[in-house]
N, C-alpha and C. Protein backbone atom coordinates (compact mmCIF):
# COMPACT_ATOMS: atom_id res chain seq x y z
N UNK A 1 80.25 70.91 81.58
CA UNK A 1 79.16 71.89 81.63
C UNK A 1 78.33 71.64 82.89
N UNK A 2 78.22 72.65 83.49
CA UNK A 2 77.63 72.89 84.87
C UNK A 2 75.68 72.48 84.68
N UNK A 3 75.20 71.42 85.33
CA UNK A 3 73.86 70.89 84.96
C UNK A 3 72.99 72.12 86.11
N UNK A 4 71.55 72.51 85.72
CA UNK A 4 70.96 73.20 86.18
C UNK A 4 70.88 72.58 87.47
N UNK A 5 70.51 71.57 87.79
CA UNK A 5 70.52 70.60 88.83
C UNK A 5 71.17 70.33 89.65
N UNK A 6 72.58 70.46 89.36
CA UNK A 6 74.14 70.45 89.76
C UNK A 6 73.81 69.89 91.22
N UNK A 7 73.15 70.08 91.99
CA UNK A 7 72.89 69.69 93.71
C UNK A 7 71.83 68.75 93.99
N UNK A 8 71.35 68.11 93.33
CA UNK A 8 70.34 67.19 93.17
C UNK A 8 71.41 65.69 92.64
N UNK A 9 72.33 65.95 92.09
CA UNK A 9 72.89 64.58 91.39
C UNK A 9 74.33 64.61 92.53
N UNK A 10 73.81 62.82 93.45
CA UNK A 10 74.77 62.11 94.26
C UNK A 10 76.05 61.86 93.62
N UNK A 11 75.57 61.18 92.49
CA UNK A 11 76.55 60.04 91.37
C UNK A 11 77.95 61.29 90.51
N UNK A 12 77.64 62.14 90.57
CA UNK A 12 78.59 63.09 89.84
C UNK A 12 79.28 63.90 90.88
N UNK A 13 79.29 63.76 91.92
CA UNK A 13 79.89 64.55 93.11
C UNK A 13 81.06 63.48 93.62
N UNK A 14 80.55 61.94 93.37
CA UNK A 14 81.12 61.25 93.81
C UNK A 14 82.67 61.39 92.74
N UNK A 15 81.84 61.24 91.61
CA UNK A 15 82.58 61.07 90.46
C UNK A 15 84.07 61.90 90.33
N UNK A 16 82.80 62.98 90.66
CA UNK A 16 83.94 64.49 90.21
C UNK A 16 82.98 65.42 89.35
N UNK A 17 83.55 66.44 89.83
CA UNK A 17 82.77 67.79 88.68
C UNK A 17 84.00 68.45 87.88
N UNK A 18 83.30 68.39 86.89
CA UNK A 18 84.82 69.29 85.50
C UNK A 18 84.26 70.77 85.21
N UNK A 19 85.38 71.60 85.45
CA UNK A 19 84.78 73.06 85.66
C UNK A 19 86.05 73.73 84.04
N UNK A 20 85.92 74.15 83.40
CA UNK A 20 86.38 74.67 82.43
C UNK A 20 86.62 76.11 82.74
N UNK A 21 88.21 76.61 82.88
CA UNK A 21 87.98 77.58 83.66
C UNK A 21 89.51 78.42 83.11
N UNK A 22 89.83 79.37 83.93
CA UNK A 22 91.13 80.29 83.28
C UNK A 22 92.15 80.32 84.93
N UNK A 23 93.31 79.74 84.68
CA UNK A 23 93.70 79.94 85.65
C UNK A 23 94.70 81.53 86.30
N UNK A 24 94.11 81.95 86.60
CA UNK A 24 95.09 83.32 87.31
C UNK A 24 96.20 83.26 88.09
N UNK A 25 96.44 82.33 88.44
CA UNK A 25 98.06 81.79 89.72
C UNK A 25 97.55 81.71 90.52
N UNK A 26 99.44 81.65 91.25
CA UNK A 26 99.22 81.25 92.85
C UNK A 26 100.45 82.61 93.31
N UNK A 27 100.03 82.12 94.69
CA UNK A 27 100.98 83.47 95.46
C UNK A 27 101.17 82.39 97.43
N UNK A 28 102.25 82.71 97.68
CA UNK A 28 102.53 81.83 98.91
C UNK A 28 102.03 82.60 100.10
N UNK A 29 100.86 81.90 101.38
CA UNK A 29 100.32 82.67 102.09
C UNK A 29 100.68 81.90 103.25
N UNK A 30 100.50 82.77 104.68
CA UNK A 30 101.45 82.50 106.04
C UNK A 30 100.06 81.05 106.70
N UNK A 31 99.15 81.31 106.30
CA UNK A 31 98.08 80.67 107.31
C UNK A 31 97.65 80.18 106.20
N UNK A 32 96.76 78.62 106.81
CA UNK A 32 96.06 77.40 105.97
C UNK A 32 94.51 78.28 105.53
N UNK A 33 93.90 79.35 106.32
CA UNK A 33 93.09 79.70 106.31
C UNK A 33 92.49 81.07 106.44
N UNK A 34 91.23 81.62 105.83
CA UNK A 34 90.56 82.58 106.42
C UNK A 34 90.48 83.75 105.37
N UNK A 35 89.28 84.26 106.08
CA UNK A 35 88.69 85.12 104.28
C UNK A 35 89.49 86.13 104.40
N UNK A 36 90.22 86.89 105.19
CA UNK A 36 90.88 88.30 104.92
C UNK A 36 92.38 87.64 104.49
N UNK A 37 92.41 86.82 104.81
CA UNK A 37 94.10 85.95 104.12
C UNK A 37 93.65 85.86 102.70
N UNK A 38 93.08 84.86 102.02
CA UNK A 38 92.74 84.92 100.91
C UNK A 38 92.19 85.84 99.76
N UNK A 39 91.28 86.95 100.19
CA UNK A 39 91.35 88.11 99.80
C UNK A 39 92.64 88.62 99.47
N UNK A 40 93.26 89.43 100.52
CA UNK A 40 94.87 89.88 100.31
C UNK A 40 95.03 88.99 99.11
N UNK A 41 95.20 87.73 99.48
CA UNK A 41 96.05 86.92 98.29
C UNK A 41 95.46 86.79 97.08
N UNK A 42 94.31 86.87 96.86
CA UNK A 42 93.22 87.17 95.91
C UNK A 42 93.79 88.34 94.95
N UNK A 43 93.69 89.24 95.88
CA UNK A 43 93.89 90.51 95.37
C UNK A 43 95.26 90.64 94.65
N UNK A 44 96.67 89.87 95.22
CA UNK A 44 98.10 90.05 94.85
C UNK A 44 97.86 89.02 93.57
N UNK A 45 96.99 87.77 93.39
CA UNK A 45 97.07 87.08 92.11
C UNK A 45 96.54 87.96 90.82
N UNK A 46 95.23 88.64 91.38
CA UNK A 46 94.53 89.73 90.31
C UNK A 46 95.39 90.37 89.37
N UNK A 47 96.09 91.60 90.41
CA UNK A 47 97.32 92.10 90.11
C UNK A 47 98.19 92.20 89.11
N UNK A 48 98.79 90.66 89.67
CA UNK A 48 100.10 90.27 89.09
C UNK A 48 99.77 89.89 87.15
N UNK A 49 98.08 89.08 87.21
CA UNK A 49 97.64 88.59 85.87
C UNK A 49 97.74 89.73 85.44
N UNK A 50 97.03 90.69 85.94
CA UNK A 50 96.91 91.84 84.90
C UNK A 50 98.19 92.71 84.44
N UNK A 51 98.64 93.04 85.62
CA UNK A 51 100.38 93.38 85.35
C UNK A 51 100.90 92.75 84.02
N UNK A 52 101.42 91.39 84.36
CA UNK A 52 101.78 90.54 83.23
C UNK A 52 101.36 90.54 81.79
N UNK A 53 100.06 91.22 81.49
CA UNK A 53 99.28 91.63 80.52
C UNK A 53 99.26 90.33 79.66
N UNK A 54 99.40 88.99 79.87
CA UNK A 54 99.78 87.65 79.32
C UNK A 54 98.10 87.20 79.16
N UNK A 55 97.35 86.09 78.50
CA UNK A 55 96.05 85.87 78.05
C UNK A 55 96.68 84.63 79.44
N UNK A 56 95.62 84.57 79.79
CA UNK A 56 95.40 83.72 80.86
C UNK A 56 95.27 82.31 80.19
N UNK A 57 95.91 81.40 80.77
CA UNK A 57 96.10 79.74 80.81
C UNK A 57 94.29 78.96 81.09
N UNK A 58 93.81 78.24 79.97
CA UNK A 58 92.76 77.89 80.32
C UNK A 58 92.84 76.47 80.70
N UNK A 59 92.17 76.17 81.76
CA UNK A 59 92.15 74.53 82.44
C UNK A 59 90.81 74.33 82.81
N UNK A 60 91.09 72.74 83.14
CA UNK A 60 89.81 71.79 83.17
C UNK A 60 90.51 71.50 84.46
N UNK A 61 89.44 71.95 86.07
CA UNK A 61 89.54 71.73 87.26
C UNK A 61 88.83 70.67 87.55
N UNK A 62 89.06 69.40 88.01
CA UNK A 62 88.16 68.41 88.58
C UNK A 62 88.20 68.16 89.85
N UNK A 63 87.02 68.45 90.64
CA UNK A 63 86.99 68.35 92.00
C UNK A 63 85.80 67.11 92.44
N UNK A 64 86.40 66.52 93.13
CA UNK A 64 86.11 65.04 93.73
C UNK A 64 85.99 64.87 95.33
N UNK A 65 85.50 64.16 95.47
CA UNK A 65 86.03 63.60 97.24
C UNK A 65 87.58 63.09 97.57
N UNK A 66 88.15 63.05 96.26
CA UNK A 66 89.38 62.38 96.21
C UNK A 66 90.35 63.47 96.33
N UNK A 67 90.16 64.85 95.85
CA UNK A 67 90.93 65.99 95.34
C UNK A 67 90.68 66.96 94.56
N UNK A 68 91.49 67.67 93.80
CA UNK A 68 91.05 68.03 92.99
C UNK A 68 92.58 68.05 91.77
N UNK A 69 92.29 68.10 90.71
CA UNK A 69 93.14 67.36 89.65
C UNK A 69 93.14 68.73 88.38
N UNK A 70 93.98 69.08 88.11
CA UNK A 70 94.12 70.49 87.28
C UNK A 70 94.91 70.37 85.89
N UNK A 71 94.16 70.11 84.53
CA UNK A 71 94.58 70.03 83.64
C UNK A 71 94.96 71.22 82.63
N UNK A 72 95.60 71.08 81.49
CA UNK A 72 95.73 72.26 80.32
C UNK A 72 94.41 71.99 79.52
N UNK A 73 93.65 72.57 79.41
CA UNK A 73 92.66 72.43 78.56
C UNK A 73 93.14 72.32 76.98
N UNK A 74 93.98 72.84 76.56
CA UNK A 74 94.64 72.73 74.92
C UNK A 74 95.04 71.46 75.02
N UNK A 75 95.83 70.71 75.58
CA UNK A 75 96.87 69.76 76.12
C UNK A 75 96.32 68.69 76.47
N UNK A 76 96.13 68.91 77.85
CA UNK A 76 94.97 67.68 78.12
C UNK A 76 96.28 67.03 79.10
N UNK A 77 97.27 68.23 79.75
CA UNK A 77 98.72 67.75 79.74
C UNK A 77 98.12 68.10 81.67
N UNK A 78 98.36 67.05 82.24
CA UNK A 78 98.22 67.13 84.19
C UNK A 78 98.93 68.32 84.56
N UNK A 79 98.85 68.95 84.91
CA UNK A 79 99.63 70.50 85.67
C UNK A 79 99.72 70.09 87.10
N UNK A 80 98.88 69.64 88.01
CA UNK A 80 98.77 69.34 89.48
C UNK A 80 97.28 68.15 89.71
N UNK A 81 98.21 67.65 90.73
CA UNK A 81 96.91 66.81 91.40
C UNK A 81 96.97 66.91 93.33
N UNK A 82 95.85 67.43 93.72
CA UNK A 82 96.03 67.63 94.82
C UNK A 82 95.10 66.89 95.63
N UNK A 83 95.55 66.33 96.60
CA UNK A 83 94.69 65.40 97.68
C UNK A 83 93.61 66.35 98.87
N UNK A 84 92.65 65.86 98.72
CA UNK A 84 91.83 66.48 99.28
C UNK A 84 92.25 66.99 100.93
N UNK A 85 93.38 65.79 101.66
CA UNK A 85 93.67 66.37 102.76
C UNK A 85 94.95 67.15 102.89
N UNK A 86 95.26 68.02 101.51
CA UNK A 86 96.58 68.96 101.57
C UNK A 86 95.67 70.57 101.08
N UNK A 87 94.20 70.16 101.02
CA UNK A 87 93.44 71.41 100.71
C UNK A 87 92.64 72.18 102.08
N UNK A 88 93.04 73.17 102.39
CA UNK A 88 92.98 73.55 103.81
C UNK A 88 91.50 74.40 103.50
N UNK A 89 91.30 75.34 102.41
CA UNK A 89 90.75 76.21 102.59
C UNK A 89 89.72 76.46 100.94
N UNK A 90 88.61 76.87 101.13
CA UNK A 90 88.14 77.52 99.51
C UNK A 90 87.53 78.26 100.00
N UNK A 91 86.92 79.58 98.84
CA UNK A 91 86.35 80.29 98.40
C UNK A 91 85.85 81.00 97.43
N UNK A 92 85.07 81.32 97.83
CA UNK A 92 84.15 82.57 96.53
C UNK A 92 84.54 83.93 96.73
N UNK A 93 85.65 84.18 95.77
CA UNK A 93 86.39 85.80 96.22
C UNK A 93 84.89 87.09 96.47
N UNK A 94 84.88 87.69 97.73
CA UNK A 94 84.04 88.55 97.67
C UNK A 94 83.96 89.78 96.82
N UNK A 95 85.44 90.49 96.41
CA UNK A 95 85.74 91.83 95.50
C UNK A 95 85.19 91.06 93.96
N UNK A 96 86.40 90.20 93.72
CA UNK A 96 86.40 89.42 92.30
C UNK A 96 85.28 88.54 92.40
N UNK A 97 83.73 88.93 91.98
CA UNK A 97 82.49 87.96 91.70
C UNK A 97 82.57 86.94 91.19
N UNK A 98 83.81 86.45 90.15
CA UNK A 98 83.56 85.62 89.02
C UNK A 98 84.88 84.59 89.57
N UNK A 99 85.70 85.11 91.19
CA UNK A 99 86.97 84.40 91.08
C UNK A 99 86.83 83.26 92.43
N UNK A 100 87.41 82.09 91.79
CA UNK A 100 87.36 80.58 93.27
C UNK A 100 88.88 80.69 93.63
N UNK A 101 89.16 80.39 94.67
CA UNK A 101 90.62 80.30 95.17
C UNK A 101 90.50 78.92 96.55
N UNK A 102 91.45 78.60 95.92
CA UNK A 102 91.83 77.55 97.27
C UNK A 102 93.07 77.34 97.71
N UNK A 103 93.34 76.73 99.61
CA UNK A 103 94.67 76.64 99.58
C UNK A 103 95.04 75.64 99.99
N UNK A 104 96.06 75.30 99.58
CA UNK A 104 96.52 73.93 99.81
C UNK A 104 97.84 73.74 99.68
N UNK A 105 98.37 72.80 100.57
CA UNK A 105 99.88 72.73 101.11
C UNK A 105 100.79 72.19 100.12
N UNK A 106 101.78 72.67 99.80
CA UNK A 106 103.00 71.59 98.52
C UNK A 106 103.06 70.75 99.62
N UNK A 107 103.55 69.68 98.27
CA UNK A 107 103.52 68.45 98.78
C UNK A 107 105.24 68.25 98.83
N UNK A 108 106.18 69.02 98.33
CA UNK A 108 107.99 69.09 97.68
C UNK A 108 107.92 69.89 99.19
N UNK A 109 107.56 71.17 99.50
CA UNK A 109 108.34 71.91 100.32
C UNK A 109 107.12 72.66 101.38
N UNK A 110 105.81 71.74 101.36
CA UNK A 110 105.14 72.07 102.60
C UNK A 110 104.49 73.45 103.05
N UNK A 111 105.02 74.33 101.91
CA UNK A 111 104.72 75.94 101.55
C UNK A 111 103.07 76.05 101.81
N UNK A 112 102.57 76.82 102.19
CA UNK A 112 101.05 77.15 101.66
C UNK A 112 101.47 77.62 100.68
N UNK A 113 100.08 77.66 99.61
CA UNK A 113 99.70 78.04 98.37
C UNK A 113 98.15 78.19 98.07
N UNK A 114 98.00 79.68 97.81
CA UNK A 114 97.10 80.17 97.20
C UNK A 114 96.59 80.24 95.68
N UNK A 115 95.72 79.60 95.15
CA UNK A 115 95.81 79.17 93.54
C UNK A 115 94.30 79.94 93.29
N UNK A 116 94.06 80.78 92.33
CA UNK A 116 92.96 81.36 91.98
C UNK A 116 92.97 80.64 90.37
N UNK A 117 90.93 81.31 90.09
CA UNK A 117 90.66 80.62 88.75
C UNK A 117 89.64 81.96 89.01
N UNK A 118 89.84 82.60 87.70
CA UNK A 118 88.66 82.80 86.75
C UNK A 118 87.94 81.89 85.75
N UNK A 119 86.06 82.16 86.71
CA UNK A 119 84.89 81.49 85.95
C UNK A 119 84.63 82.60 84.90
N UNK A 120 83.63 81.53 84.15
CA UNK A 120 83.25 82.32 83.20
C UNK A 120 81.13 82.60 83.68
N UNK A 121 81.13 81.86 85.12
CA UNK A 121 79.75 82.42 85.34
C UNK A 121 80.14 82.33 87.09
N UNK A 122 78.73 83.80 87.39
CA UNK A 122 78.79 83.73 89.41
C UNK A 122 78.64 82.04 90.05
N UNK A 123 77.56 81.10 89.01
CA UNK A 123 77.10 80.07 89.14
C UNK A 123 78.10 78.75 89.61
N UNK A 124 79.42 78.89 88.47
CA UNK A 124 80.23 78.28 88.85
C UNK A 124 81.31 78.62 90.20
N UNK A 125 81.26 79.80 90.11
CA UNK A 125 82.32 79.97 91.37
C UNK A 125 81.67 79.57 92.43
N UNK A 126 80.36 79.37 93.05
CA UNK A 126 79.95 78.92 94.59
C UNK A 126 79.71 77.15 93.89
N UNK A 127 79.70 76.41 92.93
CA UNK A 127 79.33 75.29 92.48
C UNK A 127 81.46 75.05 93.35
């Protein structure tokens, strides 16, 4: 749970922050960076969730100085762990208010990858 304070506390940034969240996918993009890249790709993950008409996958995102680490929230089962220097890019989708996306390189085949999350507040997506 996101503290009103959230930017005032050193000790929990260090730690890590746990964001409880819905994951929407990923989609493979040409460049490490940049808001009209991620948009587009924004927009093709939107899409595809809704297409699929499937209830979206809920996870527990932990972001650190170390990385960031992506669990099943039912499960509690690791899905990905990513090193902070294979994460090129984030944002706060400008269309989608409520959506974070970041990109970051496989680590198997070096691909970019675009990974979006639906929040459940505006608060968390710029946190």
């Amino acid at each position: 749970e996101l503290p009103e304070n959230w930017t005032d506390t050193r000790e929990t940034l260090l730690e890590g922050m746990l964001f409880s969240l819905k994951y929407l996918g990923m989609t493979l993009v040409e460049q490490p960076k940049g808001e009209e890249l991620s948009a587009a790709a924004v927009k093709r993950i939107v899409a595809t969730a809704k297409a699929s008409g499937r209830k979206l996958q809920k996870v527990t995102l932990k972001v650190s100085p170390r990385g960031i680490v992506l669990k099943d929230s039912g499960t509690g089962e690791l899905i990905e762990s990513i090193s902070i220097y294979r994460i090129s890019y984030c944002t706060a989708d400008k269309t989608h208010d409520k959506v974070f996306a970041y990109i970051a390189q496989n680590q198997l085949n070096e691909s970019l990858e675009c990974h979006a999350f639906l929040c459940s507040k505006r608060k968390m997506v710029s946190a």
